[in-house]
C-alpha atoms as a PDB file:
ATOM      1  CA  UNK A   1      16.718 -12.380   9.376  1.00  0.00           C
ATOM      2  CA  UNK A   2      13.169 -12.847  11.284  1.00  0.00           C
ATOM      3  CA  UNK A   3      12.398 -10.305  14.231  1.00  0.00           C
ATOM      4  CA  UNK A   4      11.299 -11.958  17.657  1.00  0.00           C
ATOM      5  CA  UNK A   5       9.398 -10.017  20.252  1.00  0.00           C
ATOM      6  CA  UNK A   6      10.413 -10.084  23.923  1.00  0.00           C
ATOM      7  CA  UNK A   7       7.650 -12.435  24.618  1.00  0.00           C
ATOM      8  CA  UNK A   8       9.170 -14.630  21.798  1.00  0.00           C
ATOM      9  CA  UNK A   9      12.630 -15.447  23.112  1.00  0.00           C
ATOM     10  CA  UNK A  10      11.976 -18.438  24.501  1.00  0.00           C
ATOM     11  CA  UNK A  11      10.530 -19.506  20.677  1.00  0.00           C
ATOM     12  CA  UNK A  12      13.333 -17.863  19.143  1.00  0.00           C
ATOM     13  CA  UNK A  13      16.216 -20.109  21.128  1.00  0.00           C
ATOM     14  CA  UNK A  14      14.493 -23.349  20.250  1.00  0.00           C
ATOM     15  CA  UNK A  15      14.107 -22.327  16.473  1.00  0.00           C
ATOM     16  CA  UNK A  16      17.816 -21.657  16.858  1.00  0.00           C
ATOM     17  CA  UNK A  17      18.736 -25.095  18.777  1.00  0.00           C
ATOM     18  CA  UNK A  18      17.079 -26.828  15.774  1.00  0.00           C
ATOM     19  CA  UNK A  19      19.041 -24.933  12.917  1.00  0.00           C
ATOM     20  CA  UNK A  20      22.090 -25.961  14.811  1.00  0.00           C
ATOM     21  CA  UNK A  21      20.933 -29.939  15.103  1.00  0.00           C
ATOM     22  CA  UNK A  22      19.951 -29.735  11.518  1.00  0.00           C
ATOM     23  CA  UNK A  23      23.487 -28.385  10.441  1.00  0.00           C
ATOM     24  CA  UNK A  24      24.753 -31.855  12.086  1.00  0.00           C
ATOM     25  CA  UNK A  25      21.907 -33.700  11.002  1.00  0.00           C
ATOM     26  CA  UNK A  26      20.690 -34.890  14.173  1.00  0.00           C
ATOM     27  CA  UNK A  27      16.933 -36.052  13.383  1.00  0.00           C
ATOM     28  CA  UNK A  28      16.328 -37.183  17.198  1.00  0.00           C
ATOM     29  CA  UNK A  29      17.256 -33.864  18.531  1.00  0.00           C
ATOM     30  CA  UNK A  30      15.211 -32.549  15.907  1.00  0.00           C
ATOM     31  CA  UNK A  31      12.282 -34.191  16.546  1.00  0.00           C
ATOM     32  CA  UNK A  32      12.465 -33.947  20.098  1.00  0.00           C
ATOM     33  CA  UNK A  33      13.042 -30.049  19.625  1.00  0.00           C
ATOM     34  CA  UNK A  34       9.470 -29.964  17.238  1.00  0.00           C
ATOM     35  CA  UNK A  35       7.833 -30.985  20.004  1.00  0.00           C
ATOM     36  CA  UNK A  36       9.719 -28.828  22.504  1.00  0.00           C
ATOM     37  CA  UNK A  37       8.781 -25.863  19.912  1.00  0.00           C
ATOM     38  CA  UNK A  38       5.350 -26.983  19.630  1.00  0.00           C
ATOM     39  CA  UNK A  39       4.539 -26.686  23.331  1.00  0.00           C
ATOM     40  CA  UNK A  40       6.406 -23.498  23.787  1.00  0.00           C
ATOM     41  CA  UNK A  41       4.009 -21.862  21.059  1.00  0.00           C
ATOM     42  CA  UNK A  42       0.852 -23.054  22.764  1.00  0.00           C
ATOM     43  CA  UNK A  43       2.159 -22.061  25.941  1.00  0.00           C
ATOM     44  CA  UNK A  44       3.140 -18.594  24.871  1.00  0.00           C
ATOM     45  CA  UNK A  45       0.690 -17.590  22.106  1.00  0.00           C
ATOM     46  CA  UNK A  46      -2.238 -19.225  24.290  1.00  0.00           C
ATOM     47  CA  UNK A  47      -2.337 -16.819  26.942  1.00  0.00           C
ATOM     48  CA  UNK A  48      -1.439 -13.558  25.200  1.00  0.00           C
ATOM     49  CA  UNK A  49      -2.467  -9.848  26.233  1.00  0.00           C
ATOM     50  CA  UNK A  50      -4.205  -7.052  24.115  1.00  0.00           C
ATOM     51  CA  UNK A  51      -0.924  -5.467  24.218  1.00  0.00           C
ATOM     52  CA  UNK A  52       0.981  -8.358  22.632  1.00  0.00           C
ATOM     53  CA  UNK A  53      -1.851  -9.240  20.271  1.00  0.00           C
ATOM     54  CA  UNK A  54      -1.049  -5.338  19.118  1.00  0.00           C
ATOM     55  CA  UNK A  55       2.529  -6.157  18.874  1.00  0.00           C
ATOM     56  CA  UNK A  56       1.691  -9.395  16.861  1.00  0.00           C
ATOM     57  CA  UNK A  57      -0.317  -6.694  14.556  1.00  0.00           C
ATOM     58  CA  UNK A  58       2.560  -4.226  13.815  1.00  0.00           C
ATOM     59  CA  UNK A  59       5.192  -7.127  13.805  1.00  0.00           C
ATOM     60  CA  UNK A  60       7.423  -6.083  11.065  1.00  0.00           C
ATOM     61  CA  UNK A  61       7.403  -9.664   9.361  1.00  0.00           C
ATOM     62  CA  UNK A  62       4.159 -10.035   9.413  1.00  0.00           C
ATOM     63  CA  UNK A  63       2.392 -10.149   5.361  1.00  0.00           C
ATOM     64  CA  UNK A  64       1.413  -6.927   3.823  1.00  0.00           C
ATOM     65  CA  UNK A  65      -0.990  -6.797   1.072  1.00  0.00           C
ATOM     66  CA  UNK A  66       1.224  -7.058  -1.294  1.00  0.00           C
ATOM     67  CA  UNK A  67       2.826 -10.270   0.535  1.00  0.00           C
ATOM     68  CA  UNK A  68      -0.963 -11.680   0.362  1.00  0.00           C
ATOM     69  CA  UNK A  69      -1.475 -10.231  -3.056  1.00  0.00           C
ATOM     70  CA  UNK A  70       1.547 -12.530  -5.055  1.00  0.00           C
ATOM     71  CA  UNK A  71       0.864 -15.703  -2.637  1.00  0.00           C
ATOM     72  CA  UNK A  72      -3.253 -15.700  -3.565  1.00  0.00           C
ATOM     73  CA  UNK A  73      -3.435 -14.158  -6.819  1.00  0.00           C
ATOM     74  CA  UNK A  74      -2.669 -15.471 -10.351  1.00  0.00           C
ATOM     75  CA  UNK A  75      -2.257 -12.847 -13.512  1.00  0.00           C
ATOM     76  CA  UNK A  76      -2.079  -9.951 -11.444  1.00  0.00           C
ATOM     77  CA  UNK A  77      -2.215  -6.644 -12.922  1.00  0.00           C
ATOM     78  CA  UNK A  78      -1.836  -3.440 -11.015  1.00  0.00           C
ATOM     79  CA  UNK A  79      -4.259  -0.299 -11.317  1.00  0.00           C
ATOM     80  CA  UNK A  80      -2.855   2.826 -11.066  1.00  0.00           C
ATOM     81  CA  UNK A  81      -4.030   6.545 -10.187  1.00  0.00           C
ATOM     82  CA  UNK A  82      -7.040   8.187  -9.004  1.00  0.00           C
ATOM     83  CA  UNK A  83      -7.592  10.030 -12.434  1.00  0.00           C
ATOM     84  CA  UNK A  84      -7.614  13.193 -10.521  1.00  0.00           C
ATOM     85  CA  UNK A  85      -4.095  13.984  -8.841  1.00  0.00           C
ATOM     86  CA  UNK A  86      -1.956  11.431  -8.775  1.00  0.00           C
ATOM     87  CA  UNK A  87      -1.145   7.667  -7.480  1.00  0.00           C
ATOM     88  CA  UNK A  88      -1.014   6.979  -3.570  1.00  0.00           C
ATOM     89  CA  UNK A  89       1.324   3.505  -3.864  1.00  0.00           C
ATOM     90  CA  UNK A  90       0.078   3.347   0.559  1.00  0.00           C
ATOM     91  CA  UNK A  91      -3.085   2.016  -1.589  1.00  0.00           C
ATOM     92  CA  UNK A  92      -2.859  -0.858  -4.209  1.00  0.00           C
ATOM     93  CA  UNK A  93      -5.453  -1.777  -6.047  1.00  0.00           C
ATOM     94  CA  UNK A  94      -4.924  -5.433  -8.324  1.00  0.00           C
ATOM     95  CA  UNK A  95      -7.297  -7.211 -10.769  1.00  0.00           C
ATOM     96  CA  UNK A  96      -6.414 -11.279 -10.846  1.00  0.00           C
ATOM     97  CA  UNK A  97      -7.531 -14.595 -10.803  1.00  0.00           C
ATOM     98  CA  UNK A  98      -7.479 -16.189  -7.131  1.00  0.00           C
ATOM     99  CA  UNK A  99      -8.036 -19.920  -7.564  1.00  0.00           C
ATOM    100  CA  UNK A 100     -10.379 -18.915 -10.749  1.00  0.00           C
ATOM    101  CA  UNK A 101     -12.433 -16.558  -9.400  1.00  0.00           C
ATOM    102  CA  UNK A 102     -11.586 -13.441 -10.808  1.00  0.00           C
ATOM    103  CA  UNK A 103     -11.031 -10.891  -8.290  1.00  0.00           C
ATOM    104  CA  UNK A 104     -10.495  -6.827  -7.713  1.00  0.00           C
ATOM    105  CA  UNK A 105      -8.058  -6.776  -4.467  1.00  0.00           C
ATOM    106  CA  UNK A 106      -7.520  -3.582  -2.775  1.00  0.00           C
ATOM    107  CA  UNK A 107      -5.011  -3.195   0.426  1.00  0.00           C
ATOM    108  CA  UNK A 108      -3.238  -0.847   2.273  1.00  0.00           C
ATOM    109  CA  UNK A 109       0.225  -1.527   1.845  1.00  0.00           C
ATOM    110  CA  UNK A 110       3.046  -0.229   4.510  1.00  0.00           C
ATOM    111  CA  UNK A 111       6.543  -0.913   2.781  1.00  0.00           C
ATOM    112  CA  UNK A 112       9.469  -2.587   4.191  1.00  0.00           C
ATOM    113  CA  UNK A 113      12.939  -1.112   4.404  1.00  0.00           C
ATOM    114  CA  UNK A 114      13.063   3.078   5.060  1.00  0.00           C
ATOM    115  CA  UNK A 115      12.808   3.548   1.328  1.00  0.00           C
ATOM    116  CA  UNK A 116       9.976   1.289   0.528  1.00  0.00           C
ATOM    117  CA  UNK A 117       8.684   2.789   3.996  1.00  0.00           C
ATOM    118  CA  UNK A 118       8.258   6.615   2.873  1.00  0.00           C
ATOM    119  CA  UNK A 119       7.360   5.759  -0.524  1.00  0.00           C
ATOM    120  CA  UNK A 120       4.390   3.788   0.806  1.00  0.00           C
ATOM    121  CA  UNK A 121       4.217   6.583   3.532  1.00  0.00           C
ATOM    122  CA  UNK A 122       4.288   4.129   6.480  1.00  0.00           C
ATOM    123  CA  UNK A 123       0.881   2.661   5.205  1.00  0.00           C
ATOM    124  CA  UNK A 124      -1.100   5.943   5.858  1.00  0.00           C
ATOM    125  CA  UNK A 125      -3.290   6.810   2.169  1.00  0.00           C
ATOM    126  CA  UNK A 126      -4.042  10.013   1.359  1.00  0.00           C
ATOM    127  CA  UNK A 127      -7.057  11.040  -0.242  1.00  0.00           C
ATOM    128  CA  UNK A 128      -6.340  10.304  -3.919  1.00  0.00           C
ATOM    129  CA  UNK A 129      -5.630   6.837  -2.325  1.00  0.00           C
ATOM    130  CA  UNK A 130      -9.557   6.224  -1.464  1.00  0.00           C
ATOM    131  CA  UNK A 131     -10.602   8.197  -4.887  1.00  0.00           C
ATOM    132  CA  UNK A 132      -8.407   5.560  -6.553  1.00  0.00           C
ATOM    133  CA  UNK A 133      -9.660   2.317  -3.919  1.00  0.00           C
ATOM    134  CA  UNK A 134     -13.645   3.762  -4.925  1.00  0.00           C
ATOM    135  CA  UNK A 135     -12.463   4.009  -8.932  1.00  0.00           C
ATOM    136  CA  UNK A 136     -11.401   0.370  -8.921  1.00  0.00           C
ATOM    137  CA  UNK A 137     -14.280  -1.012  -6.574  1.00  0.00           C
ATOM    138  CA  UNK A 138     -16.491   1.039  -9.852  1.00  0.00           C
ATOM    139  CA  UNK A 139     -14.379  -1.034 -12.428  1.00  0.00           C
ATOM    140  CA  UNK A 140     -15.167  -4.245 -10.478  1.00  0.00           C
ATOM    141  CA  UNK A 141     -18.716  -3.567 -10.801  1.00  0.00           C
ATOM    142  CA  UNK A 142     -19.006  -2.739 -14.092  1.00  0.00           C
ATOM    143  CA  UNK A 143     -17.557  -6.061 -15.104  1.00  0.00           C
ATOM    144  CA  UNK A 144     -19.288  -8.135 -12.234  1.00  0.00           C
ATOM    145  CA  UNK A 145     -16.083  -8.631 -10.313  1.00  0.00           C
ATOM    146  CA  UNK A 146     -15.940  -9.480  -6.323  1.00  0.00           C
ATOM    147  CA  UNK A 147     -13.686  -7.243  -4.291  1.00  0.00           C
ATOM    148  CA  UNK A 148     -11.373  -8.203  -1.455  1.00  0.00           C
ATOM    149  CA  UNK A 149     -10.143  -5.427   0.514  1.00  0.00           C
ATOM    150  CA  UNK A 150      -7.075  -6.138   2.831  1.00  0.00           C
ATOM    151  CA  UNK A 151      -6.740  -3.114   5.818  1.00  0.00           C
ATOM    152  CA  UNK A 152      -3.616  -2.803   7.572  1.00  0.00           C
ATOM    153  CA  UNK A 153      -2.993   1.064   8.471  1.00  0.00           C
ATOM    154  CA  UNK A 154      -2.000   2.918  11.658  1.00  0.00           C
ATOM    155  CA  UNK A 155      -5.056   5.339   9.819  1.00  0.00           C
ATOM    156  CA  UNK A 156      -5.484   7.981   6.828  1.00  0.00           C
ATOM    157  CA  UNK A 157      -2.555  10.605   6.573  1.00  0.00           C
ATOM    158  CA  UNK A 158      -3.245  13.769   8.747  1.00  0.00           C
ATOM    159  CA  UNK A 159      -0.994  15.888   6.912  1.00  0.00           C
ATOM    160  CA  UNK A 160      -2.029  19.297   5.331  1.00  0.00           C
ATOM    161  CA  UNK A 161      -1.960  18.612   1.858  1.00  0.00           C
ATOM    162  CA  UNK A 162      -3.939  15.539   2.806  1.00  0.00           C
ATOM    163  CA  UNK A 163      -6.369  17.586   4.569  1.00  0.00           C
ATOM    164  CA  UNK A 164      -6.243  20.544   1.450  1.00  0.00           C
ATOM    165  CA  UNK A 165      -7.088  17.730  -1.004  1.00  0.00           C
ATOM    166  CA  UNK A 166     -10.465  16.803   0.904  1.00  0.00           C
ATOM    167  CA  UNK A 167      -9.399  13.828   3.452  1.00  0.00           C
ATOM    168  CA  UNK A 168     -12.541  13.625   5.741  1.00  0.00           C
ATOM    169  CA  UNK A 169     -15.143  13.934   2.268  1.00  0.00           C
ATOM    170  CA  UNK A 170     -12.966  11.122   0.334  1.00  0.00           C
ATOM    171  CA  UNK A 171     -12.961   9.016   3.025  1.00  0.00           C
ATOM    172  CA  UNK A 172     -16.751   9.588   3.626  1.00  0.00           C
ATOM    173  CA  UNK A 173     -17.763   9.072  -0.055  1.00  0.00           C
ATOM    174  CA  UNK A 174     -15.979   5.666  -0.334  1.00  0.00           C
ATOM    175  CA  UNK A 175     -18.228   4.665   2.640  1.00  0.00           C
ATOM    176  CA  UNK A 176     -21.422   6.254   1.099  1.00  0.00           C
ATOM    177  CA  UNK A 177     -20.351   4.445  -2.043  1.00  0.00           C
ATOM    178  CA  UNK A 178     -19.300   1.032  -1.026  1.00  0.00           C
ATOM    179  CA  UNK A 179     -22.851   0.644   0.343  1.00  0.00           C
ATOM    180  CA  UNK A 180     -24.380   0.146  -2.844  1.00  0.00           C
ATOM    181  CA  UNK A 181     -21.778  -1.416  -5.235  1.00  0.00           C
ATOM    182  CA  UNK A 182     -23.716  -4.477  -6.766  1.00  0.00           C
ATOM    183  CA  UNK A 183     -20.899  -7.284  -6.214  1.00  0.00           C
ATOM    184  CA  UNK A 184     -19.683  -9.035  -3.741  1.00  0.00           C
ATOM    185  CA  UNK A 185     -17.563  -7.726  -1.085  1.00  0.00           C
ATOM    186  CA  UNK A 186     -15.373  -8.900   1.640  1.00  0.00           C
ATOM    187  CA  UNK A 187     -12.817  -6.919   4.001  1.00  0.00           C
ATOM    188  CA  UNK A 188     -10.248  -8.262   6.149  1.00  0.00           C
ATOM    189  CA  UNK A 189      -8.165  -6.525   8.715  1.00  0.00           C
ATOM    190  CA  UNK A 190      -4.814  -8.422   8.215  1.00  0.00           C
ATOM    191  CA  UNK A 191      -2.888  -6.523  10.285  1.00  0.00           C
ATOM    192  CA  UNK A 192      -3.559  -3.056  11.944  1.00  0.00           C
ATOM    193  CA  UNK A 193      -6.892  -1.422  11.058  1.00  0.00           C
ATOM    194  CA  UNK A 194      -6.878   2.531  12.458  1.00  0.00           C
ATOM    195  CA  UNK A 195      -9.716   4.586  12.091  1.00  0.00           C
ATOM    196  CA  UNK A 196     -11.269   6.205   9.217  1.00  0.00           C
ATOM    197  CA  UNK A 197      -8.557   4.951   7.359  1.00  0.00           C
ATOM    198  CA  UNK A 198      -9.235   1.641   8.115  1.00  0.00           C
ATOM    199  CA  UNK A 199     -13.357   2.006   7.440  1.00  0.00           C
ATOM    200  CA  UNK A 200     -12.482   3.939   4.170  1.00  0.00           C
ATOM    201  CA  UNK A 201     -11.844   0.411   2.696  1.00  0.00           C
ATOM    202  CA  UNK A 202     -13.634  -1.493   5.165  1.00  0.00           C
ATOM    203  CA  UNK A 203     -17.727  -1.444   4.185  1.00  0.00           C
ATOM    204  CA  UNK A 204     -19.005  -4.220   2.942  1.00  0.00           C
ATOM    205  CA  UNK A 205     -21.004  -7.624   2.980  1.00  0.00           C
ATOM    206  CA  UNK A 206     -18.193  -9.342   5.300  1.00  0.00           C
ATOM    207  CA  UNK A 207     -15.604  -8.067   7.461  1.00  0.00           C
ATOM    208  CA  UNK A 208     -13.240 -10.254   9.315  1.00  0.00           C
ATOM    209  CA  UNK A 209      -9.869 -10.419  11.267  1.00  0.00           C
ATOM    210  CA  UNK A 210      -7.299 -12.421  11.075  1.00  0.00           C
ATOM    211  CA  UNK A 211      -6.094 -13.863  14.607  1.00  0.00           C
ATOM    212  CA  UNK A 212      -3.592 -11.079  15.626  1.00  0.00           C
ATOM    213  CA  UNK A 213      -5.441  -8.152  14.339  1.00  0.00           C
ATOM    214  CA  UNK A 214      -6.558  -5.101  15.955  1.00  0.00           C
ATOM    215  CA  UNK A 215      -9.318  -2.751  14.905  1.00  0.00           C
ATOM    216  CA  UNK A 216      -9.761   0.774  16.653  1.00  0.00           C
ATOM    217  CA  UNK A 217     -11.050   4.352  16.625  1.00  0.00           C
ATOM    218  CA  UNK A 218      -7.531   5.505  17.711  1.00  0.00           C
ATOM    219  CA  UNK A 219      -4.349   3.998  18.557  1.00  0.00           C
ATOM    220  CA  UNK A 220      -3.553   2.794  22.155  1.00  0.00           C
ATOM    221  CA  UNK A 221      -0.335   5.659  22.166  1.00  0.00           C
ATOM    222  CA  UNK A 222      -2.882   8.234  21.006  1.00  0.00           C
ATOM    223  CA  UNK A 223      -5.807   7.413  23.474  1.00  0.00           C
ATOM    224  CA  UNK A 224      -3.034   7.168  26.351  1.00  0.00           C
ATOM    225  CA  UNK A 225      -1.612  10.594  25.485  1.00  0.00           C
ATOM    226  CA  UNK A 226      -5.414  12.113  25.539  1.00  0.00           C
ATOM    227  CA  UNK A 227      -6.523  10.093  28.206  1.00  0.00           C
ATOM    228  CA  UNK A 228      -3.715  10.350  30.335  1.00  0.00           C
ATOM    229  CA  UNK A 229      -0.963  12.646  28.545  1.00  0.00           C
ATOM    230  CA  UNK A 230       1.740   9.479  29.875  1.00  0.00           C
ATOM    231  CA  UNK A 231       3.019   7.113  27.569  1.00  0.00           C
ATOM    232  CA  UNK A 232       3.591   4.521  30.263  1.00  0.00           C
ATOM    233  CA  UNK A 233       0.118   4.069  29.678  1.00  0.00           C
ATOM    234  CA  UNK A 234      -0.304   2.570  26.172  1.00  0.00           C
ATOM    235  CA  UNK A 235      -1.086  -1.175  28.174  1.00  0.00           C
ATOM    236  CA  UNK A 236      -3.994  -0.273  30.056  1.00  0.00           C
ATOM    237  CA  UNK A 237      -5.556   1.951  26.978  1.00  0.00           C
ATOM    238  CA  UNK A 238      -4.871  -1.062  24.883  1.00  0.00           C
ATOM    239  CA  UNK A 239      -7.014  -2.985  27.228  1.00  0.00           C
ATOM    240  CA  UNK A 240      -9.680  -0.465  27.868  1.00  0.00           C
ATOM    241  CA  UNK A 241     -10.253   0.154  23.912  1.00  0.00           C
ATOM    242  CA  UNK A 242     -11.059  -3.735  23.383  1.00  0.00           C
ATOM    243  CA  UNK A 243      -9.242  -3.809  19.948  1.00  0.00           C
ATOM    244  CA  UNK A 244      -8.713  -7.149  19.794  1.00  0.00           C
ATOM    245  CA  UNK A 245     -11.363  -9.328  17.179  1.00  0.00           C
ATOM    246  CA  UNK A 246     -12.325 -11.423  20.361  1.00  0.00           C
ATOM    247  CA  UNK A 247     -13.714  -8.438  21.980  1.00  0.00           C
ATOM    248  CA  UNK A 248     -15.102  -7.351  18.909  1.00  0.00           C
ATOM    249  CA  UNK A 249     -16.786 -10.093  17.478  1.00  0.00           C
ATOM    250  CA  UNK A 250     -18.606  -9.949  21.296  1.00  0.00           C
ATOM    251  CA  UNK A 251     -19.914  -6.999  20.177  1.00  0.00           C
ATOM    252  CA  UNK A 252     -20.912  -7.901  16.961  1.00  0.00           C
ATOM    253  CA  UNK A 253     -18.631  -5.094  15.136  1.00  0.00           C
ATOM    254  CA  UNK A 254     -16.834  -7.886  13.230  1.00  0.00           C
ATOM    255  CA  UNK A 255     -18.633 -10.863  11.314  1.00  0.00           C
ATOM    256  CA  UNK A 256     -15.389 -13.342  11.860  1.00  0.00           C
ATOM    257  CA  UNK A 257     -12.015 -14.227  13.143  1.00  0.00           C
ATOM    258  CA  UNK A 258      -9.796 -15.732  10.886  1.00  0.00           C
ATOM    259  CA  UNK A 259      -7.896 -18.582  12.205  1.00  0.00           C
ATOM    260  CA  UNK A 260      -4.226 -17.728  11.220  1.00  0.00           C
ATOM    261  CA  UNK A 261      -1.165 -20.317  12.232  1.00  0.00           C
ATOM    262  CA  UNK A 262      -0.753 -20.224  16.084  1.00  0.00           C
ATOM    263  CA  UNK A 263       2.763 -19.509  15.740  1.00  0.00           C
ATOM    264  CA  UNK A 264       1.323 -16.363  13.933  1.00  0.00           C
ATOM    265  CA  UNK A 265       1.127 -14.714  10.354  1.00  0.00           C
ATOM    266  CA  UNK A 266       4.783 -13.872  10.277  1.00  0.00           C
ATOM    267  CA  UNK A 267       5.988 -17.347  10.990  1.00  0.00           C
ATOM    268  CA  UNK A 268       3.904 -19.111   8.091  1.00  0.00           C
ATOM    269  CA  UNK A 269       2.381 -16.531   5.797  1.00  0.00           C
ATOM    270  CA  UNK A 270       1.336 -19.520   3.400  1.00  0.00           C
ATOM    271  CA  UNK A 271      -0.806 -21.096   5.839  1.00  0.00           C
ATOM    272  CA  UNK A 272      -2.041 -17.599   6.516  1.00  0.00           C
ATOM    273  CA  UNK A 273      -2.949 -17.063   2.745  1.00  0.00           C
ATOM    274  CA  UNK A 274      -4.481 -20.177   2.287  1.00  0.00           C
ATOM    275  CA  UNK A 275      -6.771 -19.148   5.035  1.00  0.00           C
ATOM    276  CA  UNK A 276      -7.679 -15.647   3.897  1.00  0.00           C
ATOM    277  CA  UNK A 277      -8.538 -17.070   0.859  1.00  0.00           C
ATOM    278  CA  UNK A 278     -10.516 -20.093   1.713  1.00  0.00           C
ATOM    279  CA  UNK A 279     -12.559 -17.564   3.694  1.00  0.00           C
ATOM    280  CA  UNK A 280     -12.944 -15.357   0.427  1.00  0.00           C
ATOM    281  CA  UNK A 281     -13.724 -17.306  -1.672  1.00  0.00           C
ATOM    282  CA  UNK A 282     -16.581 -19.039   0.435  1.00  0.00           C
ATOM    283  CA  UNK A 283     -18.417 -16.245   0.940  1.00  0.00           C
ATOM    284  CA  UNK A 284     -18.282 -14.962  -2.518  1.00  0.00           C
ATOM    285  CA  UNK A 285     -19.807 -18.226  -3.425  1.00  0.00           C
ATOM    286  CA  UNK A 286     -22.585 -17.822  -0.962  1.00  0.00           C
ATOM    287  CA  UNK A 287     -23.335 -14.118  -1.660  1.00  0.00           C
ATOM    288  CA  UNK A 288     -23.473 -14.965  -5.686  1.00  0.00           C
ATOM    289  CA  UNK A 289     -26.360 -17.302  -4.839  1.00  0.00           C
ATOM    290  CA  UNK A 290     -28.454 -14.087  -3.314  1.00  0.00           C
ATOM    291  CA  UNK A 291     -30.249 -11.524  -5.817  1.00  0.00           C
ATOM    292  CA  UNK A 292     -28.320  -7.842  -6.240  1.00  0.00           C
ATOM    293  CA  UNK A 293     -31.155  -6.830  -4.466  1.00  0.00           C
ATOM    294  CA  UNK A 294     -30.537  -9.535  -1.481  1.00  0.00           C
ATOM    295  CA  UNK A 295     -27.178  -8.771  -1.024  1.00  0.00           C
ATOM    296  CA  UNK A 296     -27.378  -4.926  -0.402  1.00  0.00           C
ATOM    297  CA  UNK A 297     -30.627  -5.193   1.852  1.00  0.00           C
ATOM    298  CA  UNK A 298     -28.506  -7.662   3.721  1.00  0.00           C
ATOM    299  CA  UNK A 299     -25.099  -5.273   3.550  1.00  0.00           C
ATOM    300  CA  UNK A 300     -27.496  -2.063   4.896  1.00  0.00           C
ATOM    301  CA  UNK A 301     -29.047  -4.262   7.730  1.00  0.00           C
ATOM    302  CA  UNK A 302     -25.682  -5.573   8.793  1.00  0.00           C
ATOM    303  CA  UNK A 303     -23.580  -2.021   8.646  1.00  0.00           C
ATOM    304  CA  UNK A 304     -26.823  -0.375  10.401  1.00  0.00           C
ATOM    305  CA  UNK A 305     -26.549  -2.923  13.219  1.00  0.00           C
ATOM    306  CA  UNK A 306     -23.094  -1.536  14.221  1.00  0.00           C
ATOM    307  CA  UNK A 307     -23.054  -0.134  17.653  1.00  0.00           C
ATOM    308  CA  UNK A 308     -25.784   0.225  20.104  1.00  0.00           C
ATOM    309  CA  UNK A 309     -27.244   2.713  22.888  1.00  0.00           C
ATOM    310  CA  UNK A 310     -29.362   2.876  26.539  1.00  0.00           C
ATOM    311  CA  UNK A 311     -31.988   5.180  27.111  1.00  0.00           C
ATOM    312  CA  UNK A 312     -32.028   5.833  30.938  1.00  0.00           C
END
């Protein structure tokens, strides 16, 4: 049964009116209700705030990696293990064919249902997760095979054992790493990028949002409860941390935005796919036609662009 957010009701009783005139078959109500639906969608989703764009990003419908993973990919064979401690299923790391190319895909993966939830611990990797994300982007470049990394995480697990098992220092050596892995490769926040756990898989020659993304140093309830230690206000500190890939392709933190369906992800996750992977595979294409060489003096210039500072 699909989840609708308060801002959504409005899009949720239409949807509803045109089960019921389909049940009677009543094509003129029908029709007249697509359009109806149409200009509800453009009405609402036109004019959102950061706070529902970060409600968009957590919706519980929306894809996860995996969802991406088995609409994109063809032969798909799973990689398991860090060769170290153990496997981290919150990271998933897949080698496949997507439309021919073949293709190493590695996503953070958040679970659906309480079961599937805790055994993909809410999304949140733990350090054998990013030894076992930089083992498979190795693989990938031994056999000269592209990588496509898909981030959705509230951020890396802060637990103890997390921390015992060298957290910060895994998380820094994937992005010491990444830098200089001679394929192609292309990140894409799909749904919530936080923090280092979001960067751990995030360096690389492109990285894009999709449409109802968010990318921060900290979540909005975290920031609030720092900034403010009051909950009431995660709004405003959603707004102030400009998480949104509008604000950050301003600042040139993000390369592109990633034009998902209107309606949103979790309404049409084909049309979503098709996207993510049009957009993949396009600039795979364009970064095989630079030398090895090319493509990492481009990949150091880009990532040492990233922020900027005033001397008063």
């Amino acid at each position: 049964m699909a989840t609708y957010l308060d801002f959504e009701n409005k899009i949720e009783k239409i949807q509803e009116e045109i089960v019921s005139a389909h049940a009677i078959a009543n094509m003129e109500a029908v029709e007249k209700l697509q359009k109806e639906l149409e200009k509800e969608v453009n009405k609402t989703f036109g004019s959102l705030s950061d706070f529902q764009k970060l409600q968009l990003a957590r919706h519980p419908d929306r894809p996860y990696a995996l969802d991406y993973i088995k609409l994109i990919m063809n032969d798909a064979y799973e990689i398991h293990g860090d060769r170290a401690f153990r496997d981290d299923p919150a990271i998933l790391c897949y080698i496949g064919w997507i439309d021919g190319q073949k293709t190493m895909v590695i996503g953070e993966q958040k679970g659906r249902g309480v079961k599937n939830k805790i055994k993909r611990n809410f999304g949140m990797p733990n350090p054998e997760g990013y030894r076992k994300a930089l083992r498979a982007v190795r693989m990938a470049e031994k056999f000269d095979i592209p990588v496509l990394m898909l981030i959705d995480t509230p951020g890396a697990y802060p637990g103890l054992g997390a921390e015992e098992r060298g957290q910060s220092e895994a998380i820094a050596k994937n992005l010491f790493e990444f830098t200089a892995i001679k394929v192609p490769m292309v990140s894409v926040v799909i749904g919530e990028g936080g923090s280092g756990g979001a960067l751990a898989i995030g360096v690389g020659d492109k990285l894009a949002m999709m449409r109802y993304s968010v990318f921060a140093v900290i979540s909005p309830e975290g920031c609030s409860a720092i900034l403010w230690n009051d909950p009431t206000k995660v709004e405003a500190a959603t707004k102030a941390l400009k998480i949104t890939p509008s604000d950050l392709l301003e600042h040139k933190l993000i390369d592109d935005v990633l034009d998902e369906p209107m309606i949103g992800a979790h309404r049409d996750s084909r049309t979503a796919a098709e996207v993510l992977k049009r957009y993949y595979l396009d600039h795979v294409k364009a970064l095989r036609e630079l030398s090895v060489d090319e493509m990492l003096d481009r990949r150091y210039e880009r990532l040492t662009a990233v922020g900027a500072f005033l001397e008063s």
